[in-house]
C-alpha atoms as a PDB file:
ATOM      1  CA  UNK A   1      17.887   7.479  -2.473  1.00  0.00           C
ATOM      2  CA  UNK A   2      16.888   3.850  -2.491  1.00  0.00           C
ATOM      3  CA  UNK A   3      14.313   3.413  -5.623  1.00  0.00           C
ATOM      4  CA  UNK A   4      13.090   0.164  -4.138  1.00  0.00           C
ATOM      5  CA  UNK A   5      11.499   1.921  -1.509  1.00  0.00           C
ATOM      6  CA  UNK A   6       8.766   4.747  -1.316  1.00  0.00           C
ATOM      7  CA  UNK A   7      11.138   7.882  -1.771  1.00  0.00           C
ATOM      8  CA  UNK A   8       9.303  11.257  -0.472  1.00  0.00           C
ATOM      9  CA  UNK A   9      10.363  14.205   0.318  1.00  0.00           C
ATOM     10  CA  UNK A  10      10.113  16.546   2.921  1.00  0.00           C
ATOM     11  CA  UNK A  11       9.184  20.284   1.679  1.00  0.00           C
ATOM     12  CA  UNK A  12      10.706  21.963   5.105  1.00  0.00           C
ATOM     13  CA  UNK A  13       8.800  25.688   4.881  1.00  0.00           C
ATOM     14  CA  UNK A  14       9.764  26.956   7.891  1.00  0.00           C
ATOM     15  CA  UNK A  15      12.233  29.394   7.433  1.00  0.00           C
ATOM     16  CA  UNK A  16      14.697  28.139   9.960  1.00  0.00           C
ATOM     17  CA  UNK A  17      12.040  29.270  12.596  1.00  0.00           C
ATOM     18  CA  UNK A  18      12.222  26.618  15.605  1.00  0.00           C
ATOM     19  CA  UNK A  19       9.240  23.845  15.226  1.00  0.00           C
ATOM     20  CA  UNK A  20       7.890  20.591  16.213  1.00  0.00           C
ATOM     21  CA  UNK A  21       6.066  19.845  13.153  1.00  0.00           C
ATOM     22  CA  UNK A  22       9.051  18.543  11.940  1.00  0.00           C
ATOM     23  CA  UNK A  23       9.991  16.103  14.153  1.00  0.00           C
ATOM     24  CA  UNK A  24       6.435  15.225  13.979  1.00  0.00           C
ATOM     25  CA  UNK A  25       5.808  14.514  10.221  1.00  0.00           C
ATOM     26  CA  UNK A  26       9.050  12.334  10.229  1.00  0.00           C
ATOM     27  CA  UNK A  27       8.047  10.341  13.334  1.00  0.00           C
ATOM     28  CA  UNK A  28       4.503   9.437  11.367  1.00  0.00           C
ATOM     29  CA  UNK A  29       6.862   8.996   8.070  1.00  0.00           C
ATOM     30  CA  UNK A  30       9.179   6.119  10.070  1.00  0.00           C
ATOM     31  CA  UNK A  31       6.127   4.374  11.276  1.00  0.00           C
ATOM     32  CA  UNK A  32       5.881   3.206   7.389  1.00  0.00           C
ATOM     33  CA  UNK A  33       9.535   1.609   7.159  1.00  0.00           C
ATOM     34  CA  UNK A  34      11.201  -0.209   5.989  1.00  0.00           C
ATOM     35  CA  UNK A  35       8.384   1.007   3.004  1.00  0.00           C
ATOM     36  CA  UNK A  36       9.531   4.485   2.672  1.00  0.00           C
ATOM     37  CA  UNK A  37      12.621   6.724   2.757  1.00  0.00           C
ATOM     38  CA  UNK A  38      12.317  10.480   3.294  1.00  0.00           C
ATOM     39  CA  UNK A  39      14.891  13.493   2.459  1.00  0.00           C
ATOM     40  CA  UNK A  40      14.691  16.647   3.560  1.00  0.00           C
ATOM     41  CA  UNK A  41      14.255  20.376   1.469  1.00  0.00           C
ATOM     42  CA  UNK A  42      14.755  23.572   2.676  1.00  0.00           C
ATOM     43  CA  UNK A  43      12.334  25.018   0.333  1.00  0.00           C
ATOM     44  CA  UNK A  44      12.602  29.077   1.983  1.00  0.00           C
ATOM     45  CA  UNK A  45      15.619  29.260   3.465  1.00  0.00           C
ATOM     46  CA  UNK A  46      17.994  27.701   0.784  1.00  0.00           C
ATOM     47  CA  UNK A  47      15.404  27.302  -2.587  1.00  0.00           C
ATOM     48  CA  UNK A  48      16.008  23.665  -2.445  1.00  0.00           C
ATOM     49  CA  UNK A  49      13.609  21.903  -4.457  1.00  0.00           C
ATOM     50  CA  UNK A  50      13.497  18.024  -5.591  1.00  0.00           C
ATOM     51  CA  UNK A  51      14.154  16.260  -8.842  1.00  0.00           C
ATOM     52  CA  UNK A  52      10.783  15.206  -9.708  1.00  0.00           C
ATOM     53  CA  UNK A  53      11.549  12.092 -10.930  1.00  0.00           C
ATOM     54  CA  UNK A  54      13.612  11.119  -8.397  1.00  0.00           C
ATOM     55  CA  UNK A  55      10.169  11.005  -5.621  1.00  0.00           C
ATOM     56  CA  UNK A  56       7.151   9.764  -5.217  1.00  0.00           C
ATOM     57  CA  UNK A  57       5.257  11.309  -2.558  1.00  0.00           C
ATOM     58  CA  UNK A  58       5.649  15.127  -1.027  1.00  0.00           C
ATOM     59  CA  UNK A  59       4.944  16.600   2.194  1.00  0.00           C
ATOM     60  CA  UNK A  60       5.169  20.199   2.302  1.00  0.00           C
ATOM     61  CA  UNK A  61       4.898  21.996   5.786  1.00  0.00           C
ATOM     62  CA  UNK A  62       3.152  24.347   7.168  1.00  0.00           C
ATOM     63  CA  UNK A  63       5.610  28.021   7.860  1.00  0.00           C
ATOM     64  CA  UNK A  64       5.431  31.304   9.458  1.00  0.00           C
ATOM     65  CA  UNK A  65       4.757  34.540   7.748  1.00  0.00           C
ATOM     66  CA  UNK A  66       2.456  35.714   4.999  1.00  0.00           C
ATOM     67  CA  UNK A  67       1.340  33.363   2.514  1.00  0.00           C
ATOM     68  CA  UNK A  68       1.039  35.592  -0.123  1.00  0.00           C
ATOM     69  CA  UNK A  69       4.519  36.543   0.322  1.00  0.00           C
ATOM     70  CA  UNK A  70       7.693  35.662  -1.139  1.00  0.00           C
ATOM     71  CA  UNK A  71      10.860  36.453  -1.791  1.00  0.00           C
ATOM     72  CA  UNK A  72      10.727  36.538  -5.880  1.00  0.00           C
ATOM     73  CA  UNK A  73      13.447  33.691  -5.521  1.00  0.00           C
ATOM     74  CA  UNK A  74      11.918  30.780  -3.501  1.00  0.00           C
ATOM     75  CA  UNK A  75       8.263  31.221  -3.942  1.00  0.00           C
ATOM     76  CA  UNK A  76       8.393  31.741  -7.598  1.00  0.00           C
ATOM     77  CA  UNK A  77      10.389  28.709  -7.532  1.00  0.00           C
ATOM     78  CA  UNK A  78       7.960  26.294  -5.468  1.00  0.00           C
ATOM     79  CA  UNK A  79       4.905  27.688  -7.678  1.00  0.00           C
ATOM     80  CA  UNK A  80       7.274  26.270 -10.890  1.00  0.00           C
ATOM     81  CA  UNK A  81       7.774  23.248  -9.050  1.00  0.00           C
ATOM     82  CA  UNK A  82       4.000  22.791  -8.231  1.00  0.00           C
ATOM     83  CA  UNK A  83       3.173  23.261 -11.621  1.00  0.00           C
ATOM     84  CA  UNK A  84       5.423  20.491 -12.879  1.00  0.00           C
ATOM     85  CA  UNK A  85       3.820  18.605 -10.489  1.00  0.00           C
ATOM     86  CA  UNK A  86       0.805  18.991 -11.845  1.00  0.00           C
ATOM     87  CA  UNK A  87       2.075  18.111 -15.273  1.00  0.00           C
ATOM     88  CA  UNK A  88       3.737  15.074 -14.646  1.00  0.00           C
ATOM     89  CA  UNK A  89       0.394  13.772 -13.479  1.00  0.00           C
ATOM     90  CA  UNK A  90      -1.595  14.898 -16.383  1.00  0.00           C
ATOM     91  CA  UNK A  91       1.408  13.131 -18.802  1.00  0.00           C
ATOM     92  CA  UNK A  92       2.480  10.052 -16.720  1.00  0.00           C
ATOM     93  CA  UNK A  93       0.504   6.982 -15.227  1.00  0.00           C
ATOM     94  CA  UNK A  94       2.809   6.398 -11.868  1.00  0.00           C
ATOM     95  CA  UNK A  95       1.198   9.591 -10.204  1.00  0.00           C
ATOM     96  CA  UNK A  96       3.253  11.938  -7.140  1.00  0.00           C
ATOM     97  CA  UNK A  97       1.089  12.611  -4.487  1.00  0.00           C
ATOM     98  CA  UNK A  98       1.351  15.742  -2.413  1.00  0.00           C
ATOM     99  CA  UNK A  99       0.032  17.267   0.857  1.00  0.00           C
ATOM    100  CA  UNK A 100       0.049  20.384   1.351  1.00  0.00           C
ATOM    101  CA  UNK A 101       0.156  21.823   5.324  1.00  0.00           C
ATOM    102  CA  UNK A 102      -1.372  25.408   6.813  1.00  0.00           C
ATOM    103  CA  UNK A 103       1.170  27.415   5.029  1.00  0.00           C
ATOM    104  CA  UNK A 104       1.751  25.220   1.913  1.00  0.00           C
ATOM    105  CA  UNK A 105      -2.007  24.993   1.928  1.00  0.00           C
ATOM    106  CA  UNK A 106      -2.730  28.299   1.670  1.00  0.00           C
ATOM    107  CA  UNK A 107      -0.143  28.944  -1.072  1.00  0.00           C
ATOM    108  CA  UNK A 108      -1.692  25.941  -2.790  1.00  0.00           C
ATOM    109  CA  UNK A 109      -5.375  27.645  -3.123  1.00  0.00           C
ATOM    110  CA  UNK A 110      -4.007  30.716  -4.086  1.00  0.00           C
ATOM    111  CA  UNK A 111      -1.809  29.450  -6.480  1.00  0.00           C
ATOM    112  CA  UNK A 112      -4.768  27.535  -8.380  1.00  0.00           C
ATOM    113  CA  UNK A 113      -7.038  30.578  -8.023  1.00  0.00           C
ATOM    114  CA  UNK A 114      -9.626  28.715  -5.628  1.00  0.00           C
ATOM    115  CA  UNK A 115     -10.045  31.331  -2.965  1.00  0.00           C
ATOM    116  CA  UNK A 116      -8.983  34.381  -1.373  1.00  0.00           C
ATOM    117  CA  UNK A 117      -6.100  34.350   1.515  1.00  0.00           C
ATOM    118  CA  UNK A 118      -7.040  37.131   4.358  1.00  0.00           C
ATOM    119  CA  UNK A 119      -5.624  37.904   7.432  1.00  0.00           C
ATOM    120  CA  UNK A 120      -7.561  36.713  10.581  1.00  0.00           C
ATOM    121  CA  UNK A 121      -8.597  39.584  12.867  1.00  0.00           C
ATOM    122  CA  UNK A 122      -6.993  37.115  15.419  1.00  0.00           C
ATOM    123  CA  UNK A 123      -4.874  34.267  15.244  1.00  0.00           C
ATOM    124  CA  UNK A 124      -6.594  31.100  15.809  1.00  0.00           C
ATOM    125  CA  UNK A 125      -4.821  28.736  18.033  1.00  0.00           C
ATOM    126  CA  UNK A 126      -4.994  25.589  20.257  1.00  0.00           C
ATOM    127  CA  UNK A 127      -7.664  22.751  19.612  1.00  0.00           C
ATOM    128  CA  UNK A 128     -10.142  23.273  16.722  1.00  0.00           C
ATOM    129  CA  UNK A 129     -13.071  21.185  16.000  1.00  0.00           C
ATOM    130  CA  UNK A 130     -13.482  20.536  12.238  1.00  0.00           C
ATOM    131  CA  UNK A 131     -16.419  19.669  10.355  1.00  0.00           C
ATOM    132  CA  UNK A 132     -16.542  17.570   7.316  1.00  0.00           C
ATOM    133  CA  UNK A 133     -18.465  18.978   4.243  1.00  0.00           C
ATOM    134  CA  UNK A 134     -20.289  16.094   2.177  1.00  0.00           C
ATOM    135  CA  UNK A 135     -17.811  15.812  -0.587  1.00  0.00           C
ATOM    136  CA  UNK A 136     -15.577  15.434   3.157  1.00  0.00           C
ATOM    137  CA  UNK A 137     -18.023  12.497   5.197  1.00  0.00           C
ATOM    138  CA  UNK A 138     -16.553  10.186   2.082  1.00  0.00           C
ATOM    139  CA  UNK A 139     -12.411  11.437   1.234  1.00  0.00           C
ATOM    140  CA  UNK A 140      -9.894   8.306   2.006  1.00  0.00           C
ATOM    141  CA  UNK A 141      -8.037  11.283   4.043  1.00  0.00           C
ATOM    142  CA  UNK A 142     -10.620  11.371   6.619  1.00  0.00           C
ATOM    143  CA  UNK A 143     -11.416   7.876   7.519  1.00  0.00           C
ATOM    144  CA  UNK A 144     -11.292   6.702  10.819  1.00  0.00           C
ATOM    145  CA  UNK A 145     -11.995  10.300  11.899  1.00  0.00           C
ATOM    146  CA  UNK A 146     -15.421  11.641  13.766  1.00  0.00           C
ATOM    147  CA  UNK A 147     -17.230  14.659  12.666  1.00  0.00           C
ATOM    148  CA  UNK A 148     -16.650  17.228  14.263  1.00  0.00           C
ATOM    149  CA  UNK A 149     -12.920  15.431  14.540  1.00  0.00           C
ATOM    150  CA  UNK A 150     -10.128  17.789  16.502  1.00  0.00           C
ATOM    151  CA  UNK A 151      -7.203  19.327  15.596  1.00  0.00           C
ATOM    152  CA  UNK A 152      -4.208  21.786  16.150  1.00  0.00           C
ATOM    153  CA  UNK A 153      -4.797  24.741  14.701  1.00  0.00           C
ATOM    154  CA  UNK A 154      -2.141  27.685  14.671  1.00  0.00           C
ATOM    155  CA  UNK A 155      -2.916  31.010  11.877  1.00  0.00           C
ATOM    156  CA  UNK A 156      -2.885  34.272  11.100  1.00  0.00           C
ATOM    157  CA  UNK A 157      -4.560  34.187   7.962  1.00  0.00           C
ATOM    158  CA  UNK A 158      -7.629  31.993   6.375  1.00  0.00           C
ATOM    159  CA  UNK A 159      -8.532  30.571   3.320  1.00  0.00           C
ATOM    160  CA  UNK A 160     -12.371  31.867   2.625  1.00  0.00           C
ATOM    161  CA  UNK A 161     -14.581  33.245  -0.381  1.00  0.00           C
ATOM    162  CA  UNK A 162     -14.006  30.151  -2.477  1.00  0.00           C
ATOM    163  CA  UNK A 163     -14.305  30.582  -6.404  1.00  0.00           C
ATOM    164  CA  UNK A 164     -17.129  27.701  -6.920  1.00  0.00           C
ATOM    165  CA  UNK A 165     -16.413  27.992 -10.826  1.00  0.00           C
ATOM    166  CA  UNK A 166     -12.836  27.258 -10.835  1.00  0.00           C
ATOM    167  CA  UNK A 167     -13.069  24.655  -7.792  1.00  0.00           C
ATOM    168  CA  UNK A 168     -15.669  22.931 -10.418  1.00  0.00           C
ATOM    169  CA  UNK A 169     -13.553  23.624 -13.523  1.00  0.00           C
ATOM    170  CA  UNK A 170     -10.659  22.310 -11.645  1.00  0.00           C
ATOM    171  CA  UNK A 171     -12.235  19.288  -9.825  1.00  0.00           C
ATOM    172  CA  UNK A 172     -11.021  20.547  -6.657  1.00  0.00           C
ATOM    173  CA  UNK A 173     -13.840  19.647  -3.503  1.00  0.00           C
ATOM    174  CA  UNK A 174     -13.846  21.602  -0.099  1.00  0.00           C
ATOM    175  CA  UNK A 175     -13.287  18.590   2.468  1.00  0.00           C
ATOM    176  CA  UNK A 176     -13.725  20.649   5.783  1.00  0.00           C
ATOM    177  CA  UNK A 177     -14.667  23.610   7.226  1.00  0.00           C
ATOM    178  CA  UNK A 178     -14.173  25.567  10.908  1.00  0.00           C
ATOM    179  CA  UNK A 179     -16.557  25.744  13.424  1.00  0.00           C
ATOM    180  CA  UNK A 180     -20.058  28.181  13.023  1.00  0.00           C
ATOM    181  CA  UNK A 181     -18.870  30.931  14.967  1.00  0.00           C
ATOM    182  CA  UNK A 182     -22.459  31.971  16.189  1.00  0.00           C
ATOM    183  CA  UNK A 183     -21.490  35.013  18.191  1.00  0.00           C
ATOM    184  CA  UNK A 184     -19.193  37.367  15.627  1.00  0.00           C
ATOM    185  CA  UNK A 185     -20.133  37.512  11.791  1.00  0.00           C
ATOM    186  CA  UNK A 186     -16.886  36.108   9.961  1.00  0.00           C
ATOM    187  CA  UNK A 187     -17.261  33.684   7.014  1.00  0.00           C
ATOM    188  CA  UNK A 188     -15.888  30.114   7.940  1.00  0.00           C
ATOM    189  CA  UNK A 189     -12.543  29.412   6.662  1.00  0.00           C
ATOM    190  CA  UNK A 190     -11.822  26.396   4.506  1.00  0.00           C
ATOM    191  CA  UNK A 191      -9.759  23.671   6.721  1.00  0.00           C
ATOM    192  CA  UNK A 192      -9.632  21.373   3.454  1.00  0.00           C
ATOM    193  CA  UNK A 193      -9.700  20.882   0.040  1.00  0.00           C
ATOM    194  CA  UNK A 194      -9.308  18.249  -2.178  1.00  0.00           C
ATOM    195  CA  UNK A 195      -7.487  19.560  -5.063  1.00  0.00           C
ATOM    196  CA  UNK A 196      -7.187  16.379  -7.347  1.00  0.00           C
ATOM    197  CA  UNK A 197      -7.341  12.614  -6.726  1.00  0.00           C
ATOM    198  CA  UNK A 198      -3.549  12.697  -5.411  1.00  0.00           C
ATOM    199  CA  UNK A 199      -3.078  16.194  -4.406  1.00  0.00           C
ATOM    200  CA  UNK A 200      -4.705  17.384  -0.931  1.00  0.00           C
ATOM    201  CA  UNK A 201      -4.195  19.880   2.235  1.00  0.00           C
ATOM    202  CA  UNK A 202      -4.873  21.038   5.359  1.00  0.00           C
ATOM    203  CA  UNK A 203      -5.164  24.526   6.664  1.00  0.00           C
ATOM    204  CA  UNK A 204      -4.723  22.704  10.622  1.00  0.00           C
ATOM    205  CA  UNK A 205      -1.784  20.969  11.514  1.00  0.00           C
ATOM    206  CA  UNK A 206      -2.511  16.581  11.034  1.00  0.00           C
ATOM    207  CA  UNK A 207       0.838  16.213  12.099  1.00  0.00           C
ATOM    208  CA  UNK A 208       0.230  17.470  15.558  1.00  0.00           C
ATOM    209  CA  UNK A 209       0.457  15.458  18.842  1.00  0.00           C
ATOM    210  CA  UNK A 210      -0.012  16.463  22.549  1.00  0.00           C
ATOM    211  CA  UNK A 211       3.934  16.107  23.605  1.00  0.00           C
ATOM    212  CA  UNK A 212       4.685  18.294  20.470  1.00  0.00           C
ATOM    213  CA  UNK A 213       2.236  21.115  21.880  1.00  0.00           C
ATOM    214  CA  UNK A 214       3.403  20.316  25.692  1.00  0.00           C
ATOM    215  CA  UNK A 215       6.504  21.246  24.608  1.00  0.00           C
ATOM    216  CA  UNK A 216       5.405  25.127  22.923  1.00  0.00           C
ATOM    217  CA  UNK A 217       3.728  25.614  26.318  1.00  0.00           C
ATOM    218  CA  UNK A 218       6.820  25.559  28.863  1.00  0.00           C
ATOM    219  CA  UNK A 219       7.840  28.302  26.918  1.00  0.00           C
ATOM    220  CA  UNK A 220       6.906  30.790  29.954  1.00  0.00           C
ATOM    221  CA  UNK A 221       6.351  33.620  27.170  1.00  0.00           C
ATOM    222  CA  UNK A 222       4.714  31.144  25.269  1.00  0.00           C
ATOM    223  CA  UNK A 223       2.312  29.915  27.897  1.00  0.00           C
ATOM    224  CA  UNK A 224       1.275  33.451  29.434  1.00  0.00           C
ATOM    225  CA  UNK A 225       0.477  34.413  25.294  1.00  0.00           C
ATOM    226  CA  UNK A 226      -1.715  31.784  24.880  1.00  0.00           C
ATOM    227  CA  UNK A 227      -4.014  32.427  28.227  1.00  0.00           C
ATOM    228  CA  UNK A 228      -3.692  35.842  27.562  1.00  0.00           C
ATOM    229  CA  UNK A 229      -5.524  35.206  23.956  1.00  0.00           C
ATOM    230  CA  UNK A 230      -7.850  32.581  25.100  1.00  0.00           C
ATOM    231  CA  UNK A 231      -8.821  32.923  28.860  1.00  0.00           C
ATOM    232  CA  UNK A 232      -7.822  30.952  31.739  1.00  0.00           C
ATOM    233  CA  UNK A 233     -10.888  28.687  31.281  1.00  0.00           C
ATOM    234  CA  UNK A 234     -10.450  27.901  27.831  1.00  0.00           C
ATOM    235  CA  UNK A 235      -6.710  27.465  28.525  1.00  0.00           C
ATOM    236  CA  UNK A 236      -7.983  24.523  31.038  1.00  0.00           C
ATOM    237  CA  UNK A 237     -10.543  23.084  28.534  1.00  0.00           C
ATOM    238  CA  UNK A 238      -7.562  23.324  25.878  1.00  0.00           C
ATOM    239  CA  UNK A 239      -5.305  20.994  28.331  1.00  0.00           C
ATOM    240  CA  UNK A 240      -8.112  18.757  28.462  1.00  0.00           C
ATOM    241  CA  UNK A 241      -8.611  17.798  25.454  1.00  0.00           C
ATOM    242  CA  UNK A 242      -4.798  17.281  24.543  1.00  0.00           C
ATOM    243  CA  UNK A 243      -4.808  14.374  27.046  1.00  0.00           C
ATOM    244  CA  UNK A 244      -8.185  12.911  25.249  1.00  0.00           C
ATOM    245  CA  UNK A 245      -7.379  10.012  22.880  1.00  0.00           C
ATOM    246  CA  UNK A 246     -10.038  10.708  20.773  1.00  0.00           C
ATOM    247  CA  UNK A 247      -9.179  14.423  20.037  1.00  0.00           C
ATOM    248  CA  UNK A 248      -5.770  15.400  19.257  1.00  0.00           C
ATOM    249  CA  UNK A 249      -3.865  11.520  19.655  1.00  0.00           C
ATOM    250  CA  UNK A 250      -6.896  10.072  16.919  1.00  0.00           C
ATOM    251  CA  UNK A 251      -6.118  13.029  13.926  1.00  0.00           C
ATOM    252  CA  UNK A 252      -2.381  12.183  14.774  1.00  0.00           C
ATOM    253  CA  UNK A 253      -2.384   8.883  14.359  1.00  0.00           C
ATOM    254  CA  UNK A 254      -5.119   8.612  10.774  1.00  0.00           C
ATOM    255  CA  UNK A 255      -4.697  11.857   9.131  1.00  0.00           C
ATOM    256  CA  UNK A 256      -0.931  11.030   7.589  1.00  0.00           C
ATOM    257  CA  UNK A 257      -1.180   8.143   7.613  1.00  0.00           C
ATOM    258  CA  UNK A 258      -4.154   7.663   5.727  1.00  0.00           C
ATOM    259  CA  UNK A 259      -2.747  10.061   2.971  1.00  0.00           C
ATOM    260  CA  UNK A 260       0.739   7.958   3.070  1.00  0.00           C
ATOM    261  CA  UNK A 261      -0.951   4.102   2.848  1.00  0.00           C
ATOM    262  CA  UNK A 262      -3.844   5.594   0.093  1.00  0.00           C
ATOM    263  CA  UNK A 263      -0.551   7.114  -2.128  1.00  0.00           C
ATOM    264  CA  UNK A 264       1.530   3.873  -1.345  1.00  0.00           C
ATOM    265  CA  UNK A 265      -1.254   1.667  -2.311  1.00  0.00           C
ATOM    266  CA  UNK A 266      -1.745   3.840  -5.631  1.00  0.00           C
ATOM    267  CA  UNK A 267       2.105   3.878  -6.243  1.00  0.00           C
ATOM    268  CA  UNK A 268       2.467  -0.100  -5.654  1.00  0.00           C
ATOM    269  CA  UNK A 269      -0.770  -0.778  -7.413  1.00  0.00           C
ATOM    270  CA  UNK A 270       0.639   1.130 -10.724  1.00  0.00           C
ATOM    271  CA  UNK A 271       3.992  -0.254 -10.787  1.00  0.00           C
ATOM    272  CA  UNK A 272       2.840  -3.655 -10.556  1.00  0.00           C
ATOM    273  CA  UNK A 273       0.450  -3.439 -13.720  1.00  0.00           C
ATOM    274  CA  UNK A 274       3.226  -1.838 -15.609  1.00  0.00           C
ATOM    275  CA  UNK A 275       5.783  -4.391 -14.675  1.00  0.00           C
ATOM    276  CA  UNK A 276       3.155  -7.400 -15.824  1.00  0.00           C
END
């Protein structure tokens, strides 16, 4: 890995299960060369984890499957790895910056005991609107974005009943939350938190983009599925607003990249004042 560059890696938690957020995080990464250079981890179907010293910025995907489920092998393995993380930024002044995605995110606030991880009584997917909280109107990883701003969502479970104490003993802000749902009484899931000035996730997919999601849908099986679970209509409105650039194309194109310049600007900003 070339340490003149931005080195980040690439926390694959997908299982092997056939994606396009993949191809989609690394086609926002190579919009930053010849700044950065990426490597990949299978973090669940080999336990491959990074060197820590050896990167400065980490992307962990979102996954399939039940987040508060491991195998006793991988997952007690990435919590390790998170927690070293966490030290190396409490001990050292050139921080690592992590985002953590749907999956990752929800292993993330259960890991630092700031809410509770349910199953949905039905999985949420297509376009979402999201609403910035306050603490959310003003975070770096939101700006450029409107409120309500839109984005793919695709779950089974939620992060909800936050633990205000240790999201206050921790410093950790909730940056977004899902729609009101007027007509059924469910609490609204967290879509964001803030966990510390460099570490920060999304329960929706950022990484998302229309061709990525054209793509799921000529899967006939696929397809039928997802008007089956939503209605013909909303299946149409859902369409619609793939093809509008200020929904899905606009969180593409700031979301990740607004984490990835705020972390290089910290990293080059650091290494300069140590190297005067």
């Amino acid at each position: 890995m070339n340490k003149k560059k931005i080195t980040i890696a690439l926390l694959d938690m997908y299982d092997g299960v056939p994606n396009q957020g993949m191809r989609c995080i690394i086609d926002i990464i190579n919009r930053f060369n010849p700044l950065v250079s990426f490597k990949i981890y299978d973090v669940r179907g080999k336990c491959e984890l990074p060197e820590i010293d050896q990167y400065d910025i980490y992307i962990s995907t979102g996954g399939p499957g039940n987040p508060l489920i491991g195998d006793g092998a991988w997952d007690t393995k990435y919590y390790a790895f998170i927690d070293a993380l966490t030290k190396w930024n409490l001990e050292n002044p050139v921080k690592k910056h992590v985002l953590f995605i749907c999956h990752s995110f929800q292993m993330a606030c259960k890991h630092f005991g700031l809410a509770e991880i349910t199953k949905r009584n039905d999985t949420s997917f297509g376009v979402m609107t999201i609403h910035k909280t306050k603490e959310g109107q003003t975070d770096p990883l939101f700006e450029g974005l409107s409120d309500p701003f839109y984005a793919i969502d695709s779950r089974d479970y939620q992060v909800v009943q936050p633990n205000l104490s240790v999201f206050k003993k921790k410093g950790a802000k909730i940056i977004s939350l899902e729609k009101i749902r007027d007509h059924v009484q469910y609490e609204r899931a967290i879509m964001a938190v803030r966990f510390t000035d460099y570490f920060v996730g999304t329960q929706f997919h950022p990484e998302a983009d229309p061709i990525s999601f054209v793509s799921h849908l000529r899967n006939k099986e696929a397809k039928e599925k997802i008007k089956e679970m939503k209605g013909k209509r909303k299946f149409r409105n859902m369409l619609e607003d793939l093809l509008d650039d200020d929904k899905i194309y606009r969180t593409n194109e700031t979301l990740i990249p607004n984490f990835l310049r705020a972390a290089i600007n910290d990293l080059m900003k650091t290494k300069k004042m140590m190297s005067n």
